[in-house]
PDB file of N, CA and C in Angstrom:
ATOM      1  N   UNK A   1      -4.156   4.446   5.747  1.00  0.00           N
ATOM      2  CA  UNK A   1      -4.068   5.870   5.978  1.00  0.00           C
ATOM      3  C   UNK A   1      -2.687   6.190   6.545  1.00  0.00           C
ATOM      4  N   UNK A   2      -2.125   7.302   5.388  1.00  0.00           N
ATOM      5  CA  UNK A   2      -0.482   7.716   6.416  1.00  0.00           C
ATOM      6  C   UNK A   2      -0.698   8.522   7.154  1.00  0.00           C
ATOM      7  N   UNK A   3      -0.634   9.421   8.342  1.00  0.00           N
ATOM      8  CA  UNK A   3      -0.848  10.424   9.383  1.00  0.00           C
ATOM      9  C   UNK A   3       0.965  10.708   8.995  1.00  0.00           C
ATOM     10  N   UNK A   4       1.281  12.140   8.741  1.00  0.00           N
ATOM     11  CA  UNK A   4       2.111  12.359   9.020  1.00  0.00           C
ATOM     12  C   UNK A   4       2.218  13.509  10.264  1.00  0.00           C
ATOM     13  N   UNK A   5       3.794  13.597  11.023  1.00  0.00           N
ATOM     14  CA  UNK A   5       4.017  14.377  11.913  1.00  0.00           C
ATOM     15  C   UNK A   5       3.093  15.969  11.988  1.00  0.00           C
ATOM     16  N   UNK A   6       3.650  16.600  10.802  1.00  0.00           N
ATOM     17  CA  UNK A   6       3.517  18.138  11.042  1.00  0.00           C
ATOM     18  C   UNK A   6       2.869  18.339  10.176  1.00  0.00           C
ATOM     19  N   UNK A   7       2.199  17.640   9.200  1.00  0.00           N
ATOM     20  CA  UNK A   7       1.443  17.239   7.624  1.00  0.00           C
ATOM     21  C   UNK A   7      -0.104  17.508   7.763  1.00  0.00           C
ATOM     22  N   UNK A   8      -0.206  17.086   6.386  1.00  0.00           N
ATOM     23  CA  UNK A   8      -1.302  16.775   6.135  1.00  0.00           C
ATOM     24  C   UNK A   8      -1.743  15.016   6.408  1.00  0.00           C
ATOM     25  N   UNK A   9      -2.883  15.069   6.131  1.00  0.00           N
ATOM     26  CA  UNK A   9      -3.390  12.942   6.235  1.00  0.00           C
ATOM     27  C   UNK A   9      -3.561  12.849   5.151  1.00  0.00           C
ATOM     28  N   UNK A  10      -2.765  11.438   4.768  1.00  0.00           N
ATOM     29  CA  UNK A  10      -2.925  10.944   3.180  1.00  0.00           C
ATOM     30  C   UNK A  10      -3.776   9.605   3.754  1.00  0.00           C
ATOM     31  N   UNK A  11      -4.276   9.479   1.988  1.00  0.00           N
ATOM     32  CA  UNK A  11      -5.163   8.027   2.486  1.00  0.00           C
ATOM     33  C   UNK A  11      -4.915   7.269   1.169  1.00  0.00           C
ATOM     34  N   UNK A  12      -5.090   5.841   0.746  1.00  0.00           N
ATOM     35  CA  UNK A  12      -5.339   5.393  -0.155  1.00  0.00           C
ATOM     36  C   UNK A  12      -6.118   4.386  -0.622  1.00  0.00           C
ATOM     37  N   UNK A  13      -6.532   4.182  -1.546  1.00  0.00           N
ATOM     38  CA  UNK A  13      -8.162   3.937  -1.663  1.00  0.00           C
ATOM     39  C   UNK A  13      -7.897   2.951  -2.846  1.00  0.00           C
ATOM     40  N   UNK A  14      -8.190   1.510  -2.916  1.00  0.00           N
ATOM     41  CA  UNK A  14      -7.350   0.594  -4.045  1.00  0.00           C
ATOM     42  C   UNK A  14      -9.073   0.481  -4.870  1.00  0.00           C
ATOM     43  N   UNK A  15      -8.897  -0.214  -5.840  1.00  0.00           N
ATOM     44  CA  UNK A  15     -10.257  -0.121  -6.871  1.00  0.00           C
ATOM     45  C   UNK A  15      -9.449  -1.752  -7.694  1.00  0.00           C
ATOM     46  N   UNK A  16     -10.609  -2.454  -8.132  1.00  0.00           N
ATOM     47  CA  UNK A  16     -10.241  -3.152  -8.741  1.00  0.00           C
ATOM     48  C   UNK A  16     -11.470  -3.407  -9.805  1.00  0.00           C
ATOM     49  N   UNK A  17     -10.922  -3.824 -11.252  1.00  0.00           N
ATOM     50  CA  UNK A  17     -11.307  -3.682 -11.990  1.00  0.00           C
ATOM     51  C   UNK A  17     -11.222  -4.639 -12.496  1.00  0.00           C
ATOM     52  N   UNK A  18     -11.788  -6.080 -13.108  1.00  0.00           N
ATOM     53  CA  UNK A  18     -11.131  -7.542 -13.610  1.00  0.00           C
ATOM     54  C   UNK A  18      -9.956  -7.483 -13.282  1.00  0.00           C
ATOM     55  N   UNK A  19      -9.088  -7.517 -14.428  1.00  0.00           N
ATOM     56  CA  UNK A  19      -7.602  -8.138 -14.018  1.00  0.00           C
ATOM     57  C   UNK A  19      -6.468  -6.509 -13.921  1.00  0.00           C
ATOM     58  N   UNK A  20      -7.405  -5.554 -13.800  1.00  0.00           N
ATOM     59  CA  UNK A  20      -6.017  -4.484 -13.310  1.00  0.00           C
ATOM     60  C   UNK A  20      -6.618  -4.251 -11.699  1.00  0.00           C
ATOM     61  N   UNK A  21      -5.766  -3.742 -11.285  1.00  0.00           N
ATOM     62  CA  UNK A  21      -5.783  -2.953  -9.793  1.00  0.00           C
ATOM     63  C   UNK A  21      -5.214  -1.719 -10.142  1.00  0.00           C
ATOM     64  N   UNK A  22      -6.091  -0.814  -9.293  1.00  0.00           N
ATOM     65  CA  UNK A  22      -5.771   0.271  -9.015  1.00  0.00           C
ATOM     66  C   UNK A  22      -5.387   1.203  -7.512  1.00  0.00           C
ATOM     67  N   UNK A  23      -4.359   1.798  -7.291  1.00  0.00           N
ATOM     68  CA  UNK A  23      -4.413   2.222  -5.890  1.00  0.00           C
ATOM     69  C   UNK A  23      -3.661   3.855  -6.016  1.00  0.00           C
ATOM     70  N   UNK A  24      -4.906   4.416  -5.842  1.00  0.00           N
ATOM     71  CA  UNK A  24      -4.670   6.204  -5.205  1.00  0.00           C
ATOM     72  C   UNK A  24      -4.173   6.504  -4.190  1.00  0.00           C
ATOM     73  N   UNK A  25      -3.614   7.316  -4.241  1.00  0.00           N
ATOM     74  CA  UNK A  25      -2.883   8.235  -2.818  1.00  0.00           C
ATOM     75  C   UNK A  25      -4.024   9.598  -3.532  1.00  0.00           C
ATOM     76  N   UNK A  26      -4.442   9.777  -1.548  1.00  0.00           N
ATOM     77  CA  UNK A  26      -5.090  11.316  -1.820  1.00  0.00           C
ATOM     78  C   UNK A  26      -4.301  11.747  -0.362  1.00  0.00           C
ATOM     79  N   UNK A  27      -4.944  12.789  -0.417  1.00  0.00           N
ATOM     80  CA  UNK A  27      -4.163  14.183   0.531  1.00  0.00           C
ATOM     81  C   UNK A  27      -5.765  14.163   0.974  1.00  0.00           C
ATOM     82  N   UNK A  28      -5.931  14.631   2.540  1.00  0.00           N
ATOM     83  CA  UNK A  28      -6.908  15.594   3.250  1.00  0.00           C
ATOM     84  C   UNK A  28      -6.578  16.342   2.859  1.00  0.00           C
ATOM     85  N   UNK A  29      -8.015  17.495   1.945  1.00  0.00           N
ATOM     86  CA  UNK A  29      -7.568  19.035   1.589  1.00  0.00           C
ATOM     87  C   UNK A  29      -8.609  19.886   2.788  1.00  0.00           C
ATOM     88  N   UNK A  30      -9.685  19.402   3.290  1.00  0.00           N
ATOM     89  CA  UNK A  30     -10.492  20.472   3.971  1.00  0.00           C
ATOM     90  C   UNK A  30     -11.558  19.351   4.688  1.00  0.00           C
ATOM     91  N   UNK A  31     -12.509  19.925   5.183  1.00  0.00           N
ATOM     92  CA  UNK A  31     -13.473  19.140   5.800  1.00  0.00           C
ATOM     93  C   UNK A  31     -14.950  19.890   5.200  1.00  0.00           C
ATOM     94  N   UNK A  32     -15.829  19.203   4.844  1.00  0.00           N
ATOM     95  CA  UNK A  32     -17.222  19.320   4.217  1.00  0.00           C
ATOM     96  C   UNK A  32     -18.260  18.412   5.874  1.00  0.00           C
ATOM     97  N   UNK A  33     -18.435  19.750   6.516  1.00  0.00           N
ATOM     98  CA  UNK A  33     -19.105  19.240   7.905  1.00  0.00           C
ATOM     99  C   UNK A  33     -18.182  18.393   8.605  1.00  0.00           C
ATOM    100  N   UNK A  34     -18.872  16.895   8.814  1.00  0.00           N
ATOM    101  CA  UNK A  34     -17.888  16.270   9.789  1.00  0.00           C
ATOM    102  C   UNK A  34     -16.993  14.835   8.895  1.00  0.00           C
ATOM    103  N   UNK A  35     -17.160  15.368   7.784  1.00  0.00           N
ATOM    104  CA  UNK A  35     -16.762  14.105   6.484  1.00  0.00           C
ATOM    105  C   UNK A  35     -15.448  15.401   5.820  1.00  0.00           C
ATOM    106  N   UNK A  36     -14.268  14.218   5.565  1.00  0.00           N
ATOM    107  CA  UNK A  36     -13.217  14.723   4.980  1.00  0.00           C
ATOM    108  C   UNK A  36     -13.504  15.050   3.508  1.00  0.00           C
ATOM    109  N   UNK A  37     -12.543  15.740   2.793  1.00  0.00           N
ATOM    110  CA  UNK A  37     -12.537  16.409   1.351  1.00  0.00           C
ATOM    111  C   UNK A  37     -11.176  15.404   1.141  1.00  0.00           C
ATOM    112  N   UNK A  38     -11.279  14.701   0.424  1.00  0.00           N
ATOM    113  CA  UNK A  38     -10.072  14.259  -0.315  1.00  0.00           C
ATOM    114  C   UNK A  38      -9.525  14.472  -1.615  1.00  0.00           C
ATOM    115  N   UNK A  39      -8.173  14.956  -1.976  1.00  0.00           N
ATOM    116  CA  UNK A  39      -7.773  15.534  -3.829  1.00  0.00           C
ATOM    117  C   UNK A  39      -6.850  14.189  -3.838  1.00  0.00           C
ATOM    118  N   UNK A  40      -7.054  13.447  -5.187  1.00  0.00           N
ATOM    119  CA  UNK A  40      -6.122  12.658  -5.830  1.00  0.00           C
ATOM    120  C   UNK A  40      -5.092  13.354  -6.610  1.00  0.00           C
ATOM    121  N   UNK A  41      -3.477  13.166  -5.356  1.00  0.00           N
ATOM    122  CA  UNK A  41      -2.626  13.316  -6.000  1.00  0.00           C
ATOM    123  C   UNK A  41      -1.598  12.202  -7.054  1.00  0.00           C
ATOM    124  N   UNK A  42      -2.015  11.088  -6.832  1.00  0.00           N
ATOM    125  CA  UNK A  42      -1.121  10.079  -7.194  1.00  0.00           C
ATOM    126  C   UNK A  42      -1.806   8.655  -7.340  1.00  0.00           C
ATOM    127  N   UNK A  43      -1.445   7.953  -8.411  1.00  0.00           N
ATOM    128  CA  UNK A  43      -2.374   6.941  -8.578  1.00  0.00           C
ATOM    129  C   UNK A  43      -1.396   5.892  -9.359  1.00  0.00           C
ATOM    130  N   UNK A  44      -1.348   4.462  -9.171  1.00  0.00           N
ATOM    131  CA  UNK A  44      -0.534   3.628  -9.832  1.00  0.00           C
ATOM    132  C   UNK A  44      -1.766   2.402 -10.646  1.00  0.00           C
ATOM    133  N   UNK A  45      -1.626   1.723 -11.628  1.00  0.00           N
ATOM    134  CA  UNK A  45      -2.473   0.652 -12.346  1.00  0.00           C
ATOM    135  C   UNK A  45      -1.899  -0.165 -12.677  1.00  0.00           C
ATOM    136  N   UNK A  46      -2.026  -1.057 -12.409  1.00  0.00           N
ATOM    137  CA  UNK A  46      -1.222  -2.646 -12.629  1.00  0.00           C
ATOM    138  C   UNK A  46      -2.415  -3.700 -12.959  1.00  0.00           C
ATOM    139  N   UNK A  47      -1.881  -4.856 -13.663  1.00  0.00           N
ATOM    140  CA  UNK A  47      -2.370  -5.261 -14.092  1.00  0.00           C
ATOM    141  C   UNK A  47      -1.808  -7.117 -13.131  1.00  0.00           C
ATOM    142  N   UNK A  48      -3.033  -7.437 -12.963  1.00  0.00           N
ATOM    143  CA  UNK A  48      -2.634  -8.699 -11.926  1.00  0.00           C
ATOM    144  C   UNK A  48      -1.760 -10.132 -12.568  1.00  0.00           C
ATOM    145  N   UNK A  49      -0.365 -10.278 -12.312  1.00  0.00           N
ATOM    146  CA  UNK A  49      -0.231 -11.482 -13.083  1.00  0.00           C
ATOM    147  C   UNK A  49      -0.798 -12.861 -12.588  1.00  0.00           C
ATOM    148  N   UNK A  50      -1.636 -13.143 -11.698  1.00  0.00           N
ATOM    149  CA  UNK A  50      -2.228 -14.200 -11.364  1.00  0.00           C
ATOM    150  C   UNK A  50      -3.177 -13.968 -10.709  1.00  0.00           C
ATOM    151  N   UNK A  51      -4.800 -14.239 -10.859  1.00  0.00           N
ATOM    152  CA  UNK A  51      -5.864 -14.113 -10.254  1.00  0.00           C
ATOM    153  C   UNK A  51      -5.829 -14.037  -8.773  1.00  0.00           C
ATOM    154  N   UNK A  52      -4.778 -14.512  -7.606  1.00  0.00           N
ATOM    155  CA  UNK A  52      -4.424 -14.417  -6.471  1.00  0.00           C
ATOM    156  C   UNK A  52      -3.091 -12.908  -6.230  1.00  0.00           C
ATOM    157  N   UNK A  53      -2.975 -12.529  -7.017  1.00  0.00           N
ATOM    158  CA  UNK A  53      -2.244 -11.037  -6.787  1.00  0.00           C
ATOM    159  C   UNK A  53      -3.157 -10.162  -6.337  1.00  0.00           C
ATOM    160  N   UNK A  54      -2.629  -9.174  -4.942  1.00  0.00           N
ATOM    161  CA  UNK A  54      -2.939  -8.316  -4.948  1.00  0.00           C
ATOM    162  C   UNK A  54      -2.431  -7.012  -3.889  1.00  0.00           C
ATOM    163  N   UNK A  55      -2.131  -5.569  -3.898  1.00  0.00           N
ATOM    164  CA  UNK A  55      -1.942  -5.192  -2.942  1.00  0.00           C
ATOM    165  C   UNK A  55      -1.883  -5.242  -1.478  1.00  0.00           C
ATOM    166  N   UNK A  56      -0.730  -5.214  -0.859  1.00  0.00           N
ATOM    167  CA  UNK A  56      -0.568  -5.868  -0.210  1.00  0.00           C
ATOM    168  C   UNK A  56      -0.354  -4.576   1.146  1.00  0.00           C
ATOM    169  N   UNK A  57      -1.200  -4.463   1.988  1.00  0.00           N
ATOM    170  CA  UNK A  57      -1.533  -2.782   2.553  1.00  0.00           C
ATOM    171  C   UNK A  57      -0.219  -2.836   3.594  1.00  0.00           C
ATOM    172  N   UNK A  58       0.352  -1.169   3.402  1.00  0.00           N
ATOM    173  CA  UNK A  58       1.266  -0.786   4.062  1.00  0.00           C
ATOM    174  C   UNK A  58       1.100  -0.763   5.640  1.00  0.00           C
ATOM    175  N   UNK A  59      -0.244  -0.977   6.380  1.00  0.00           N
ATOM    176  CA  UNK A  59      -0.209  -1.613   7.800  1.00  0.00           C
ATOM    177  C   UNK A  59       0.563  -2.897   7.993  1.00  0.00           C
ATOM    178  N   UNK A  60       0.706  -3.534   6.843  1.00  0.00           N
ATOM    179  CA  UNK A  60       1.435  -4.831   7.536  1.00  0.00           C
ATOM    180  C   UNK A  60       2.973  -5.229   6.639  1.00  0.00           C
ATOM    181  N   UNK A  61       3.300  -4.403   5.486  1.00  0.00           N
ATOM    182  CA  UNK A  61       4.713  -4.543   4.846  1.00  0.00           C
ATOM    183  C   UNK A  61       5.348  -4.110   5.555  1.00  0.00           C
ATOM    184  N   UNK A  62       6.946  -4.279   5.203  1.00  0.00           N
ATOM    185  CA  UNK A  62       8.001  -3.305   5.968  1.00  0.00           C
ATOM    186  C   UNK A  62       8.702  -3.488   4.537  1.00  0.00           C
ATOM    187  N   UNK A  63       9.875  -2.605   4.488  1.00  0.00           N
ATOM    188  CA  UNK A  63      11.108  -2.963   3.105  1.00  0.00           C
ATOM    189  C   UNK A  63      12.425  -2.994   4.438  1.00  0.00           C
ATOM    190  N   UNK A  64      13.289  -3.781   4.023  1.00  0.00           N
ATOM    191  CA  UNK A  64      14.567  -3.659   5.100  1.00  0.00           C
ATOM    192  C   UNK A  64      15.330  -2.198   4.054  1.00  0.00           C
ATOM    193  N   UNK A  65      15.408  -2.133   3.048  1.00  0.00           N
ATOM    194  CA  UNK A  65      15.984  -0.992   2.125  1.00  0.00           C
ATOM    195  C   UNK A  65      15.454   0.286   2.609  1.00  0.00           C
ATOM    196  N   UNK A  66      13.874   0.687   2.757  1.00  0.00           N
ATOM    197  CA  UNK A  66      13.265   1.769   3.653  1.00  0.00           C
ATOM    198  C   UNK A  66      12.457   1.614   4.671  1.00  0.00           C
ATOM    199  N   UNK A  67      13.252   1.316   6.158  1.00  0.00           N
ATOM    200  CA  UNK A  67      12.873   0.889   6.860  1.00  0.00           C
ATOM    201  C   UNK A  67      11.759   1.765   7.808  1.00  0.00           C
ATOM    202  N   UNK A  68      11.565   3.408   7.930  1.00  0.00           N
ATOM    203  CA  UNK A  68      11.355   4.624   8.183  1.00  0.00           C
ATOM    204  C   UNK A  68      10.092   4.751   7.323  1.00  0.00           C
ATOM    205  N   UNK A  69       9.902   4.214   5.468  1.00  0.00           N
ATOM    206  CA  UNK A  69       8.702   4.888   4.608  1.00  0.00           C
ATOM    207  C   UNK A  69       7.775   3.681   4.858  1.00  0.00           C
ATOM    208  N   UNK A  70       6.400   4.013   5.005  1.00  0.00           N
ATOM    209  CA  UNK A  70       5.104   3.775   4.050  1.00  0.00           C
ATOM    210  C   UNK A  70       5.528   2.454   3.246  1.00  0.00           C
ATOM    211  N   UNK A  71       4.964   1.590   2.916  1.00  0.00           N
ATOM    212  CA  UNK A  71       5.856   0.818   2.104  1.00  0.00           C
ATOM    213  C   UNK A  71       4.097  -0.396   1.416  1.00  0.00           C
ATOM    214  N   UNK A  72       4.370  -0.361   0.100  1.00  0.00           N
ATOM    215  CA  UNK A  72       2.844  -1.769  -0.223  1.00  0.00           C
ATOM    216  C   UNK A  72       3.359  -2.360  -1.463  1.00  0.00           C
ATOM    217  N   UNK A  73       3.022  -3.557  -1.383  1.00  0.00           N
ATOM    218  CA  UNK A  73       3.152  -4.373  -2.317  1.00  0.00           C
ATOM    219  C   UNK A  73       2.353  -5.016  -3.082  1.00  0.00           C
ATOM    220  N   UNK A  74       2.934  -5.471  -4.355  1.00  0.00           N
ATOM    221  CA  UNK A  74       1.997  -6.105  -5.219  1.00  0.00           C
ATOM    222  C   UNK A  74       2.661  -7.788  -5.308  1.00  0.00           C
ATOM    223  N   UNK A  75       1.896  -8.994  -4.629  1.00  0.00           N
ATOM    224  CA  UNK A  75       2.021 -10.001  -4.432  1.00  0.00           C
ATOM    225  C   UNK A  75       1.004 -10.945  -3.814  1.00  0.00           C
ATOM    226  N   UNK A  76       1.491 -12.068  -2.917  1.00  0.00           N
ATOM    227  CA  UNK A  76       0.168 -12.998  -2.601  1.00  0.00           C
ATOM    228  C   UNK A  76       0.396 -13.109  -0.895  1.00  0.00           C
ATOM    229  N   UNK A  77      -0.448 -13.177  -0.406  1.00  0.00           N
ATOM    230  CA  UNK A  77      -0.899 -13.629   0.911  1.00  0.00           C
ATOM    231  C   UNK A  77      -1.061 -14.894   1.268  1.00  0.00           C
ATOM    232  N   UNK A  78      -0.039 -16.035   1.468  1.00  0.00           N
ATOM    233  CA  UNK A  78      -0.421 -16.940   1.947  1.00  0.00           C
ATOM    234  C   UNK A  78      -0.141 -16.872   3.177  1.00  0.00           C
ATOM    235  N   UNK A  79      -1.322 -18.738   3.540  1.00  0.00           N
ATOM    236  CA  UNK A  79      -1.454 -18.892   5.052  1.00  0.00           C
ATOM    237  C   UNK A  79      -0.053 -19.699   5.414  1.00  0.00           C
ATOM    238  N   UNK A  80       0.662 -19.364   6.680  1.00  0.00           N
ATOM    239  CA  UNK A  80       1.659 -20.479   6.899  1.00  0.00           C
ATOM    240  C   UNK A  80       0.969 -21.262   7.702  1.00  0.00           C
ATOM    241  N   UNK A  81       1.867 -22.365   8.152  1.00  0.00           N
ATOM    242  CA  UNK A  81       1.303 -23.246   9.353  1.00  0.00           C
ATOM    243  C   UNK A  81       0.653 -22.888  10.839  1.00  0.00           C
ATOM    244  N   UNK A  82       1.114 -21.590  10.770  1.00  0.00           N
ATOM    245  CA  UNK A  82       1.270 -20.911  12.265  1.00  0.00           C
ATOM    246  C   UNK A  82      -0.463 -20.577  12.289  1.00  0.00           C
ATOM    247  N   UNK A  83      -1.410 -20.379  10.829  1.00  0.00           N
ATOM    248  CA  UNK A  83      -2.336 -19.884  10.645  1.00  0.00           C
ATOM    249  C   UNK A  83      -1.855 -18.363  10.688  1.00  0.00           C
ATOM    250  N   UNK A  84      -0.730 -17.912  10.474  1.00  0.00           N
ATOM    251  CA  UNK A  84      -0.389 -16.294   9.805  1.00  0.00           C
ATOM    252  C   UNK A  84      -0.049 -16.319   8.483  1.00  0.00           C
ATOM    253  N   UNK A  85      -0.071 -14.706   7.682  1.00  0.00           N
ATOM    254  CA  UNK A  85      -0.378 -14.968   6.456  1.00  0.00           C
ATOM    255  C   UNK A  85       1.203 -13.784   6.446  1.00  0.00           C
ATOM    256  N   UNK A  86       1.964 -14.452   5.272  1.00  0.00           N
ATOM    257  CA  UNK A  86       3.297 -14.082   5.282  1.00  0.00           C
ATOM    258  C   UNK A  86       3.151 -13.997   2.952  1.00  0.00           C
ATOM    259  N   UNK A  87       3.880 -12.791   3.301  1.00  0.00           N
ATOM    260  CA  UNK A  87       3.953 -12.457   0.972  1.00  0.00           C
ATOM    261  C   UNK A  87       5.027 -13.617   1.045  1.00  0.00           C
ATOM    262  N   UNK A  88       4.337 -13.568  -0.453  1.00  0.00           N
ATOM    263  CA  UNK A  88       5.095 -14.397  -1.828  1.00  0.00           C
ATOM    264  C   UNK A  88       4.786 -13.897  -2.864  1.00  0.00           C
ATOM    265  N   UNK A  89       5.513 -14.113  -3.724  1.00  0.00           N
ATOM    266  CA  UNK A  89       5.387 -14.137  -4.962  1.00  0.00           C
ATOM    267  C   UNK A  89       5.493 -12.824  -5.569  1.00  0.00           C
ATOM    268  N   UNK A  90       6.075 -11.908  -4.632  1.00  0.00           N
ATOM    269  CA  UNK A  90       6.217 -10.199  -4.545  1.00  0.00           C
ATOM    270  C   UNK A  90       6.916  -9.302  -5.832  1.00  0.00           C
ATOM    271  N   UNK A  91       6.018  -9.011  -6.481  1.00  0.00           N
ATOM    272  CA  UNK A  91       6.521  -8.702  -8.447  1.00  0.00           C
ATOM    273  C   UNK A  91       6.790  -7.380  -8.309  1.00  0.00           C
ATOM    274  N   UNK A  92       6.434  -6.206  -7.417  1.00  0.00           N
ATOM    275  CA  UNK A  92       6.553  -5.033  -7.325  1.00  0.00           C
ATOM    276  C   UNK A  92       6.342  -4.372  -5.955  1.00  0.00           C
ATOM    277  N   UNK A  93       6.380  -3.236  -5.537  1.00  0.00           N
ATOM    278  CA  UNK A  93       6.840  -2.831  -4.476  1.00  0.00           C
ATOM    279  C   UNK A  93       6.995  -1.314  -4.525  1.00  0.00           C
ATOM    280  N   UNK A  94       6.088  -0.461  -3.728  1.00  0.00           N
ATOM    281  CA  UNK A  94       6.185   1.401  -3.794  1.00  0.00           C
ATOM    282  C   UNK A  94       6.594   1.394  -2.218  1.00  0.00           C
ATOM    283  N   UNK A  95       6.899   3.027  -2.205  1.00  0.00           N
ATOM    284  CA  UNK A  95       7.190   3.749  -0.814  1.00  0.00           C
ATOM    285  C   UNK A  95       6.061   4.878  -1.151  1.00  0.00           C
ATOM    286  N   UNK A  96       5.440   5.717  -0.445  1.00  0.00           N
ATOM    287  CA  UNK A  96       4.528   6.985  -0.292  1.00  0.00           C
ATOM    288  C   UNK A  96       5.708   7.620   0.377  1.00  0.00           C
ATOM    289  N   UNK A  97       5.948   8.343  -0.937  1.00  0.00           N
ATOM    290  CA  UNK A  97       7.033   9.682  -0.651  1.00  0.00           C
ATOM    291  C   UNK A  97       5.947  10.893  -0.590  1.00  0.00           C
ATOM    292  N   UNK A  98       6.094  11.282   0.771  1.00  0.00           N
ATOM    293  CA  UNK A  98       5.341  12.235   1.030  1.00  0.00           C
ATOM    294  C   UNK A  98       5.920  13.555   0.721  1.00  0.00           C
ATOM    295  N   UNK A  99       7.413  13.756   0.516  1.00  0.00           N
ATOM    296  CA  UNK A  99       7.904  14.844   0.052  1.00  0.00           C
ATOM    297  C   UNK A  99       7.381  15.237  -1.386  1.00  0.00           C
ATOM    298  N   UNK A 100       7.287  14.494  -2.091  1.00  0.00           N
ATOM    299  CA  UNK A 100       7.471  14.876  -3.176  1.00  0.00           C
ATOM    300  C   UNK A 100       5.606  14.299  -3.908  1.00  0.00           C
ATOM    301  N   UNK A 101       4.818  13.664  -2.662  1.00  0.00           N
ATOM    302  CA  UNK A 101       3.418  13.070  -2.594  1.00  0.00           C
ATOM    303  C   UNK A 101       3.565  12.391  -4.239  1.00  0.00           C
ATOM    304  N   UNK A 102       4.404  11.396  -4.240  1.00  0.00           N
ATOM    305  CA  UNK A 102       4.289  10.115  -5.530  1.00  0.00           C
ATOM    306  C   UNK A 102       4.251   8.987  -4.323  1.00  0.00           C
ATOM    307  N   UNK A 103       3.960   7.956  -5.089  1.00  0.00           N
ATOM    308  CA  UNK A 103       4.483   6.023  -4.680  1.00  0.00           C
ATOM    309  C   UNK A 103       5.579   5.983  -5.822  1.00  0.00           C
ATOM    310  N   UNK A 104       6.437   5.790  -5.246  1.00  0.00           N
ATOM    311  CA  UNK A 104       7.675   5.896  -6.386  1.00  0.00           C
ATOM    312  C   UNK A 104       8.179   4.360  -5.789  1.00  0.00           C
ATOM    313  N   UNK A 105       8.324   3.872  -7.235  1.00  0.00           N
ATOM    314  CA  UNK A 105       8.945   2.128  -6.758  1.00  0.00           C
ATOM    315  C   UNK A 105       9.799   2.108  -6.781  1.00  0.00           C
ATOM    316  N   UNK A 106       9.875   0.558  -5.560  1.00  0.00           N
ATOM    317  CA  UNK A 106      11.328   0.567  -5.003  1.00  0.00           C
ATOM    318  C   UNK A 106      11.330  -0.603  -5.456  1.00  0.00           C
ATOM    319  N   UNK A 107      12.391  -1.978  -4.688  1.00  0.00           N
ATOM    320  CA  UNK A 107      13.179  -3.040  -4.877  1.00  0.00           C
ATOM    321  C   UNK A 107      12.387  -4.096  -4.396  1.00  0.00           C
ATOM    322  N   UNK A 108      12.082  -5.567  -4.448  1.00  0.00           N
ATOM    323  CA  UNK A 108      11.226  -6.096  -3.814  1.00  0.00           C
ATOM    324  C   UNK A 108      12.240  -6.899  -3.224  1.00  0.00           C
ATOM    325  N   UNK A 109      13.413  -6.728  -3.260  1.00  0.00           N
ATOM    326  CA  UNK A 109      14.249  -7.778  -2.452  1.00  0.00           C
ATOM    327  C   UNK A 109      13.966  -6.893  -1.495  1.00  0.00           C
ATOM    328  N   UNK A 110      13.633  -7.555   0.218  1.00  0.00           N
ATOM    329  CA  UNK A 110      13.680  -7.200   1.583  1.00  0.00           C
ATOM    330  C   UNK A 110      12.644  -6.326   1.813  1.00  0.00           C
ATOM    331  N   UNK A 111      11.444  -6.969   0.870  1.00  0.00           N
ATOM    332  CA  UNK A 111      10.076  -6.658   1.373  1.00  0.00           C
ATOM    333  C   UNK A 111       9.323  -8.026   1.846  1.00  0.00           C
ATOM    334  N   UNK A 112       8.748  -7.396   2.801  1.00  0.00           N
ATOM    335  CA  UNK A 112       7.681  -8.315   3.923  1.00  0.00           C
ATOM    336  C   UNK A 112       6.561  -8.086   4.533  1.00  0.00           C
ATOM    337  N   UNK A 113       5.914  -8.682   4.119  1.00  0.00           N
ATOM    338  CA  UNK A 113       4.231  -8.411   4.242  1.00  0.00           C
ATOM    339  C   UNK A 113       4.078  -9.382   5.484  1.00  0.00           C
ATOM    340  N   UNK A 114       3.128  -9.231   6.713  1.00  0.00           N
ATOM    341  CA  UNK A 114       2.946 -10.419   7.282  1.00  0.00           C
ATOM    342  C   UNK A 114       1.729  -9.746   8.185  1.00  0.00           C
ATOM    343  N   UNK A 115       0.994 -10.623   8.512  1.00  0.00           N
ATOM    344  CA  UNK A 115      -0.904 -10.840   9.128  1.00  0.00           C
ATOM    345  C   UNK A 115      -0.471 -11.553  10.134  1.00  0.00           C
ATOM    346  N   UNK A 116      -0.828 -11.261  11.553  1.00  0.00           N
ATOM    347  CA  UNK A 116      -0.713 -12.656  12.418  1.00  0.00           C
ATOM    348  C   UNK A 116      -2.149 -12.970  12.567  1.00  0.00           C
ATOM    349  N   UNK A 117      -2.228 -13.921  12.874  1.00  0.00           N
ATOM    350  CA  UNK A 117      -3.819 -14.926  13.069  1.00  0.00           C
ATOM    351  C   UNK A 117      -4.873 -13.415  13.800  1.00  0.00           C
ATOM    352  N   UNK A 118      -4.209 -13.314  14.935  1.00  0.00           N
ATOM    353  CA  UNK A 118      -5.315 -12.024  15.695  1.00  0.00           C
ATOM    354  C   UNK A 118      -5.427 -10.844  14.794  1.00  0.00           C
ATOM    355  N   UNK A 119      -4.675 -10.715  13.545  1.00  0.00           N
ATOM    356  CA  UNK A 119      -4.993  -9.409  13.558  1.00  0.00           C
ATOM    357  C   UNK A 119      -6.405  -9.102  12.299  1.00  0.00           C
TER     358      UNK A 119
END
C-alpha cells in the first residue's frame, strides 16, 4: 500500500495465474461503510521466466536511480547465509508514478530487494 502525503491511498493487489503474474495499482475512490472502494487504474502482466520468479513488494526494494519512488521488482528471493533474503536474478523493475498513476519501468541496474530474518 502507497499512502501518499496530500493524496489519495493506492494499493496493489498481485494475482497469479500459472506462469503469468499479474500486479494492479488501484486508487481509494470512497468508502462502502467501514470497507474501502477501490478503481483499477493501472495494471502490468508478465509472464514468469523461471518457476521461482516473482514480484518482489515495494516494502522491501529500493532503486539507487529513484531513491524517493515506490519501487517492485520482478526477480528471485534468495536466502543468504545471514538467514536474510536478498534479489537475484532481477529481469525487470517499475516505480508507482503517482503523478501520472502508471508503474512505468525503470532500470534494474541498482535495484535491491532485501527481507531480514525478523521481518
Amino acid at each position: 500500500m502507497v499512502v501518499t502525503d496530500a493524496g489519495p491511498t493506492y494499493g496493489a493487489t498481485e494475482f497469479k495465474c500459472g506462469e503469468k503474474l499479474s500486479l494492479v495499482l488501484e486508487r481509494e475512490t470512497g468508502r462502502k461503510g467501514n470497507s474501502a472502494v477501490w478503481t483499477v487504474i493501472d495494471r502490468i502482466t508478465v509472464s514468469k521466466p523461471t518457476p521461482r520468479h516473482e514480484f518482489l513488494e515495494s516494502a522491501f526494494c529500493s532503486s539507487s536511480q529513484f531513491p524517493n519512488d515506490f519501487v517492485l521488482a520482478l526477480g528471485e528471493m534468495v536466502e543468504q547465509p545471514d538467514r536474510s533474503y536478498r534479489s537475484e536474478n532481477v529481469v525487470a523493475a517499475w516505480r508507482f508514478d503517482i503523478q501520472s498513476e502508471k508503474m512505468t519501468a525503470i532500470p534494474v541496474e541498482g535495484m535491491l530487494c532485501e527481507l531480514d530474518p525478523g521481518d
